[in-house]
N, C-alpha and C. Protein backbone atom coordinates (compact mmCIF):
# COMPACT_ATOMS: atom_id res chain seq x y z
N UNK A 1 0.84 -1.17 0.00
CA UNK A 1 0.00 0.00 0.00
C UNK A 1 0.89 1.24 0.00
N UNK A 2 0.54 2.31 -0.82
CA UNK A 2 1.55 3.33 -0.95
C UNK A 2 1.00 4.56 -0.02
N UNK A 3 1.90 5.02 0.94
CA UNK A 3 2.35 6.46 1.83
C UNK A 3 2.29 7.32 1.15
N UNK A 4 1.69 8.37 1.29
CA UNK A 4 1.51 9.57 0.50
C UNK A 4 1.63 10.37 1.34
N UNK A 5 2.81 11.57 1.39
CA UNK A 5 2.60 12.92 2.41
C UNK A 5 1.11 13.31 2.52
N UNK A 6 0.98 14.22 4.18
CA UNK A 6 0.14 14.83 4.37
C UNK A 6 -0.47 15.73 3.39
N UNK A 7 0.18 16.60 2.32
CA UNK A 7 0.24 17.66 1.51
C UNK A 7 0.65 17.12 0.15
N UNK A 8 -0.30 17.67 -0.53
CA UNK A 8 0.00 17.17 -2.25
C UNK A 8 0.81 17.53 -2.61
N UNK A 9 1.78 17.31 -3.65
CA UNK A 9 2.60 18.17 -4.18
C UNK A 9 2.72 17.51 -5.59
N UNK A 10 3.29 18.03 -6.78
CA UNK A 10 3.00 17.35 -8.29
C UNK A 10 4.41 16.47 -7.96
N UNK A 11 4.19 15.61 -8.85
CA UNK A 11 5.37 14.20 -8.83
C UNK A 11 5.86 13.86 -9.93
N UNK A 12 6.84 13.86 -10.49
CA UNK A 12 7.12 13.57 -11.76
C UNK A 12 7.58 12.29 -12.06
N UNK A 13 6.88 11.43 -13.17
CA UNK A 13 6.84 10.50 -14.17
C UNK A 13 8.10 10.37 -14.66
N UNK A 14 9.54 9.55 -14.44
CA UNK A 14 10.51 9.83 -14.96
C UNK A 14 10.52 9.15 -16.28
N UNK A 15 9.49 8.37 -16.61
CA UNK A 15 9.78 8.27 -17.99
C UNK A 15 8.91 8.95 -19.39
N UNK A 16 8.07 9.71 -18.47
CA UNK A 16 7.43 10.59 -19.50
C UNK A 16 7.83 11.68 -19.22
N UNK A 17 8.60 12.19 -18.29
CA UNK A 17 9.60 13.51 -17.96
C UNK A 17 8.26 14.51 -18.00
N UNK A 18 7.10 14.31 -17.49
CA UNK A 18 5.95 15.26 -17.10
C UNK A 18 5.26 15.07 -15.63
N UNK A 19 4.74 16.25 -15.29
CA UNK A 19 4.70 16.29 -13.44
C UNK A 19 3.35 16.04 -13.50
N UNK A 20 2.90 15.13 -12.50
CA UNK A 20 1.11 15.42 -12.39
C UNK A 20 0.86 15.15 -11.23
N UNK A 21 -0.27 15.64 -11.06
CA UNK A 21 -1.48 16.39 -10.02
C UNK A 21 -1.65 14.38 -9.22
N UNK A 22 -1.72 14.35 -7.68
CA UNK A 22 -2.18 13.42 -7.13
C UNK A 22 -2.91 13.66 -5.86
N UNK A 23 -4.56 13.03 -5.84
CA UNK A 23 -5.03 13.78 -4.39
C UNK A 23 -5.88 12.51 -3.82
N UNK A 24 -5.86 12.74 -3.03
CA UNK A 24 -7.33 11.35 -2.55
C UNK A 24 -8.15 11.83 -1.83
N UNK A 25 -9.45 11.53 -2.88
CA UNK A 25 -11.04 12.24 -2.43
C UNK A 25 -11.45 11.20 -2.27
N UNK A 26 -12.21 11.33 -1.03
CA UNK A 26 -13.33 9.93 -0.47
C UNK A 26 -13.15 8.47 -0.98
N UNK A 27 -11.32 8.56 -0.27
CA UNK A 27 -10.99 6.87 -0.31
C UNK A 27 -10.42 7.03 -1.80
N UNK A 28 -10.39 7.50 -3.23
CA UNK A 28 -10.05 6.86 -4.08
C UNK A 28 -9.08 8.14 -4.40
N UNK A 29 -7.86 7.42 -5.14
CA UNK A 29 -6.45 8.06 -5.42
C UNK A 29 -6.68 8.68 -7.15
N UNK A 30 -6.67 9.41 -7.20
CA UNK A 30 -6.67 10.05 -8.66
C UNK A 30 -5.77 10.98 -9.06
N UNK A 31 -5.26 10.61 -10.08
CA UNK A 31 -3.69 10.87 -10.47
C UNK A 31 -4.41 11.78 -12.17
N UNK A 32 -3.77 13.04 -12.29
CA UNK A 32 -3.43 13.47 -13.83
C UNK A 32 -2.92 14.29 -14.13
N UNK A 33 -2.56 14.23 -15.39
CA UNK A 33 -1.43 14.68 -15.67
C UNK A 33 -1.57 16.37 -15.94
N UNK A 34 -0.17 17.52 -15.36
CA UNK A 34 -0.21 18.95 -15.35
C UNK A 34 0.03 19.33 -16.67
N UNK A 35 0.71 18.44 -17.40
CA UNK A 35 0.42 18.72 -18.97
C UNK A 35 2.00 20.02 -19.30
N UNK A 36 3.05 19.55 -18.34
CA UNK A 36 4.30 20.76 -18.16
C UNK A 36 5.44 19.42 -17.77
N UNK A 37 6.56 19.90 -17.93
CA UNK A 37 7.48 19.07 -17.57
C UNK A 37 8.41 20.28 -16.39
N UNK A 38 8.11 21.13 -16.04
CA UNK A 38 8.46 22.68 -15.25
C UNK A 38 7.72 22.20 -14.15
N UNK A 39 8.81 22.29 -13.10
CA UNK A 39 8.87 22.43 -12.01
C UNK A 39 7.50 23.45 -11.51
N UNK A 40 7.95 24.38 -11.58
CA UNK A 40 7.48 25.74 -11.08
C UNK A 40 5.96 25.62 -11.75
N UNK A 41 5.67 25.67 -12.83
CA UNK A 41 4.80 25.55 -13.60
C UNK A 41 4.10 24.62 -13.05
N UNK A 42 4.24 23.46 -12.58
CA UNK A 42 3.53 22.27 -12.58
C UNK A 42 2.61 22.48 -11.04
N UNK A 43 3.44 23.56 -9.94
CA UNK A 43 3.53 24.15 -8.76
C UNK A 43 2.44 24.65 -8.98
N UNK A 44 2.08 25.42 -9.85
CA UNK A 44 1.01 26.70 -10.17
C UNK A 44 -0.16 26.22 -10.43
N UNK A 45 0.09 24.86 -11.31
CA UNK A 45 -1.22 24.21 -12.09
C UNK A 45 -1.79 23.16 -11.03
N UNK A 46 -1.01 23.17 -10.24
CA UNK A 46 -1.78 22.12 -8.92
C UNK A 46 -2.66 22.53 -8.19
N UNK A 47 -2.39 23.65 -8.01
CA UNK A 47 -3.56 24.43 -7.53
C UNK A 47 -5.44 24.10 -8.15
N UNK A 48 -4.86 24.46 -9.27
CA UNK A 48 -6.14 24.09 -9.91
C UNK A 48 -7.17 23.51 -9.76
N UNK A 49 -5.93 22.07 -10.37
CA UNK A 49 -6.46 20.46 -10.27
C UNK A 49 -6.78 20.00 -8.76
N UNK A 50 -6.27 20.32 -8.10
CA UNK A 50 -7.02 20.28 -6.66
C UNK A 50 -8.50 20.98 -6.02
N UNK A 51 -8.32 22.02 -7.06
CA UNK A 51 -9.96 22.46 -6.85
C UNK A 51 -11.12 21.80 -7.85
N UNK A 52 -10.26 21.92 -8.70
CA UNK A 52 -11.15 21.06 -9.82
C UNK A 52 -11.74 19.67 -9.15
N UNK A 53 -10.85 18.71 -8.47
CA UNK A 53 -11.29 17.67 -8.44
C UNK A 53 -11.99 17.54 -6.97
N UNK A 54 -12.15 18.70 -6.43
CA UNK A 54 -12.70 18.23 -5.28
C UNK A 54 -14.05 19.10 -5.65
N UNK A 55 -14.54 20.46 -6.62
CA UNK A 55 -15.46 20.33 -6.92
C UNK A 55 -16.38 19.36 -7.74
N UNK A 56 -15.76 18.56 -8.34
CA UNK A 56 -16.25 17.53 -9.02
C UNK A 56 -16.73 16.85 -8.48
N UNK A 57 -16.30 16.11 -7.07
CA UNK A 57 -16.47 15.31 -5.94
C UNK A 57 -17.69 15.61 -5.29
N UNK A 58 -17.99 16.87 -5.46
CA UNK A 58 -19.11 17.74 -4.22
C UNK A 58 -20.21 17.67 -5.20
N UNK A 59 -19.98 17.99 -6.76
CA UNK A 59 -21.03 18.14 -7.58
C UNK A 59 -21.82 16.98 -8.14
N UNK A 60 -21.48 16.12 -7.63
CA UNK A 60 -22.48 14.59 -7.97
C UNK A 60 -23.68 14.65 -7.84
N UNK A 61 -24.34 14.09 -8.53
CA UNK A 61 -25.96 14.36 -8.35
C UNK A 61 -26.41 12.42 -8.35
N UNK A 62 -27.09 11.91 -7.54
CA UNK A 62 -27.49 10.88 -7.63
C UNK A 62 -28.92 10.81 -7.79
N UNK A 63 -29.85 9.52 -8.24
CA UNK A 63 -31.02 9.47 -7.81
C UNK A 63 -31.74 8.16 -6.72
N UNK A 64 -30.38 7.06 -6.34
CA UNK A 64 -30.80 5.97 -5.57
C UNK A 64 -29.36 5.98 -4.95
N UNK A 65 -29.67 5.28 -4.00
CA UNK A 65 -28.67 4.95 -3.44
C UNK A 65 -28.98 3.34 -2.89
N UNK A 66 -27.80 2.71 -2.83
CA UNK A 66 -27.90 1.28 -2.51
C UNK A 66 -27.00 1.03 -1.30
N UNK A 67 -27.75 0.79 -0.21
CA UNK A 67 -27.20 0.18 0.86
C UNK A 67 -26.95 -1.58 1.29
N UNK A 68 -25.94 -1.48 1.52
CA UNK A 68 -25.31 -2.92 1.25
C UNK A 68 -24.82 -3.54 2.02
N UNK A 69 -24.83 -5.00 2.89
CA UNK A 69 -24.29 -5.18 4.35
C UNK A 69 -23.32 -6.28 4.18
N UNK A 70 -22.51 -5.66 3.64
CA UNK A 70 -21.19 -6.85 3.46
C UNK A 70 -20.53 -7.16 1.91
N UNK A 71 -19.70 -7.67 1.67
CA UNK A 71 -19.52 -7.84 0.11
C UNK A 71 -20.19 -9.15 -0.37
N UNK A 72 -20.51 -10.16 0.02
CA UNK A 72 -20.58 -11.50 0.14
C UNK A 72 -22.21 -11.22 -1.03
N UNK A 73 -22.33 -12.18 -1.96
CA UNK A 73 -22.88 -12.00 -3.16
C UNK A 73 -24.62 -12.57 -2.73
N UNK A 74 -24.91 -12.69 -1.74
CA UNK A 74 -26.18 -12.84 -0.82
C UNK A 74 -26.10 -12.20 0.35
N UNK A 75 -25.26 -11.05 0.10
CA UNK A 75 -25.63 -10.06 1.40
C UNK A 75 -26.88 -9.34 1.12
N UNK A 76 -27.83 -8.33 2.07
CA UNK A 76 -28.54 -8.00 1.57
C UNK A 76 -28.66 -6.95 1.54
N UNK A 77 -29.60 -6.16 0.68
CA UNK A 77 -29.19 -4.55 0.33
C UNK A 77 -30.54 -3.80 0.40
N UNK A 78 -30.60 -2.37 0.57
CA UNK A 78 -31.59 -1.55 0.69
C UNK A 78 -31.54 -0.32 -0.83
N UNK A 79 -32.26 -0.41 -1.06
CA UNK A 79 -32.37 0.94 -2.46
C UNK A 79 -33.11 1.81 -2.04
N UNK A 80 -32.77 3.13 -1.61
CA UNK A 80 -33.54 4.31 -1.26
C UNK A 80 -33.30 5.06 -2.15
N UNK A 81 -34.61 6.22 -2.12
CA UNK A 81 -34.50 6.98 -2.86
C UNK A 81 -33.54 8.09 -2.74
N UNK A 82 -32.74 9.04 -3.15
CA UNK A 82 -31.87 10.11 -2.80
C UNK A 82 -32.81 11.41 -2.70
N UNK A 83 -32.63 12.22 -1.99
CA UNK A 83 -33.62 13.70 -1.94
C UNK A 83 -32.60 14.66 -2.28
N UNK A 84 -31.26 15.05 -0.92
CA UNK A 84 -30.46 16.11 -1.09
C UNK A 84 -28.94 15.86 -0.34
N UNK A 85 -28.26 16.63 -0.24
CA UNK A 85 -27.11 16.74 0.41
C UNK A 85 -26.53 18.07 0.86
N UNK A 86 -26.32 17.94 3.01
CA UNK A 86 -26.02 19.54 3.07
C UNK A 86 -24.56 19.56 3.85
N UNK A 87 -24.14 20.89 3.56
CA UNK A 87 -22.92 20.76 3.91
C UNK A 87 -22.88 21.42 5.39
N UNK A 88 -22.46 21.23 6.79
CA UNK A 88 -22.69 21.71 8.02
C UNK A 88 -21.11 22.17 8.26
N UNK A 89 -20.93 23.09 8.47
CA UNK A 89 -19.63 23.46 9.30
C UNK A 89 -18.68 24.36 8.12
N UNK A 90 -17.57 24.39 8.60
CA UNK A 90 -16.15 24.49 8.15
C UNK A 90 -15.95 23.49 7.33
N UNK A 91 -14.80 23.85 6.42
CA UNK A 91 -14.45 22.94 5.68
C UNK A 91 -13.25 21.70 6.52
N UNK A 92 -12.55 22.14 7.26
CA UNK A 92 -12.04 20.93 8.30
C UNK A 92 -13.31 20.35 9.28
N UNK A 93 -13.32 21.45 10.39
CA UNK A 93 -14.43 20.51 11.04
C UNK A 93 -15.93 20.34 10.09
N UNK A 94 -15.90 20.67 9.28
CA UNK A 94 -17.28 20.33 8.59
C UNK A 94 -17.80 18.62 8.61
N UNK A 95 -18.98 18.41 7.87
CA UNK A 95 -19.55 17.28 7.85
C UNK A 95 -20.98 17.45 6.99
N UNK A 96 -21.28 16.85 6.14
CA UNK A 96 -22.46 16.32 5.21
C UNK A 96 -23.34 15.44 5.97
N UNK A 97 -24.55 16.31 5.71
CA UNK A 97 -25.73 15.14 5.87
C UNK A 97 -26.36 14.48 4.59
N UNK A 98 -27.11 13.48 4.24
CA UNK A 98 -27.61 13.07 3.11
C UNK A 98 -29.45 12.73 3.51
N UNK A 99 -29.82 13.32 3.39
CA UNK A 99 -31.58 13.61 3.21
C UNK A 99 -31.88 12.21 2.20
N UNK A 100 -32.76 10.90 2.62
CA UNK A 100 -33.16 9.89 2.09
C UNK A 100 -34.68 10.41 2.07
N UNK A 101 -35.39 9.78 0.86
CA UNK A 101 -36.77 9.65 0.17
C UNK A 101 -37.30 7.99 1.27
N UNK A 102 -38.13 7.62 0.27
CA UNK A 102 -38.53 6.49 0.40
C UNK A 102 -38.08 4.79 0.06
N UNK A 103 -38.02 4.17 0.61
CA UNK A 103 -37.50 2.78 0.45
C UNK A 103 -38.06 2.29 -0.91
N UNK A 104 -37.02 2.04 -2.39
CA UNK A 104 -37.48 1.39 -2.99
C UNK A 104 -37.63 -0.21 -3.13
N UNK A 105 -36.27 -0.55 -2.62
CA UNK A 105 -36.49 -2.37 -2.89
C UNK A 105 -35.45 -2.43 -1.77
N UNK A 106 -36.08 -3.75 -1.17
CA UNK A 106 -35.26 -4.42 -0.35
C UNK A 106 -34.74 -6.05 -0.72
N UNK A 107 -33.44 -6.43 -0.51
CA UNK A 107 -33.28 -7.45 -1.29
C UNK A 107 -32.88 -8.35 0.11
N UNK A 108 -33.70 -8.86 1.06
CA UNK A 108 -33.25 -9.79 2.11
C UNK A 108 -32.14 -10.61 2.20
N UNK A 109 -31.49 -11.40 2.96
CA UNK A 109 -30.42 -12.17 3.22
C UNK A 109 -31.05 -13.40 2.91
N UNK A 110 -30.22 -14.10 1.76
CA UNK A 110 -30.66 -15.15 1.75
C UNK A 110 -29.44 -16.16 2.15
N UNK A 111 -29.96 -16.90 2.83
CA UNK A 111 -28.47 -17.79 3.83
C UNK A 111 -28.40 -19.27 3.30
């Protein structure tokens, strides 16, 4: 499993001799490329891509959501409907609530 500093910083590809952008939003690692082989440059454009990808993250729109109790291929799962999503706090101490509709399907445990 790979260690990643506290703080992003661009990383360069030594065999494509180009620097790119690496951040991890909600568990998943997403890597791309600054499109510069410059130091400094690549410094500037990180900025960006760090906002970029964490508005992307925030801007999801769903319409179900599937709740799921285990990985095991007869676990059983809940499908609700999605309503909204709010954001409470600060952006450190902050925290999201998620507003559920109505229960569409329930798929029981079958053992």
């Amino acid at each position: 499993m790979e260690k990643f500093p506290p703080c992003s910083a661009p990383y360069p590809v030594r065999a494509q001799r180009v620097f790119f952008g690496r951040v991890k939003i909600g568990g998943k690692i997403v890597r791309h490329t600054l499109k510069t082989d410059v130091f400094t440059t690549a410094r500037l454009r990180l900025g960006d891509f760090l906002k970029a990808q964490r508005k992307r993250a925030s801007d999801r729109r769903y319409d179900v959501i599937c709740f799921r109790n285990g990985y095991a291929g007869n676990a059983p799962e809940m499908w609700v409907e999605w309503r909204a999503v709010r954001r409470h706090g600060t952006a450190r101490s902050g925290y999201y609530a998620i507003r559920l509709g109505r229960i569409l399907k329930i798929k029981p445990w079958r053992g």
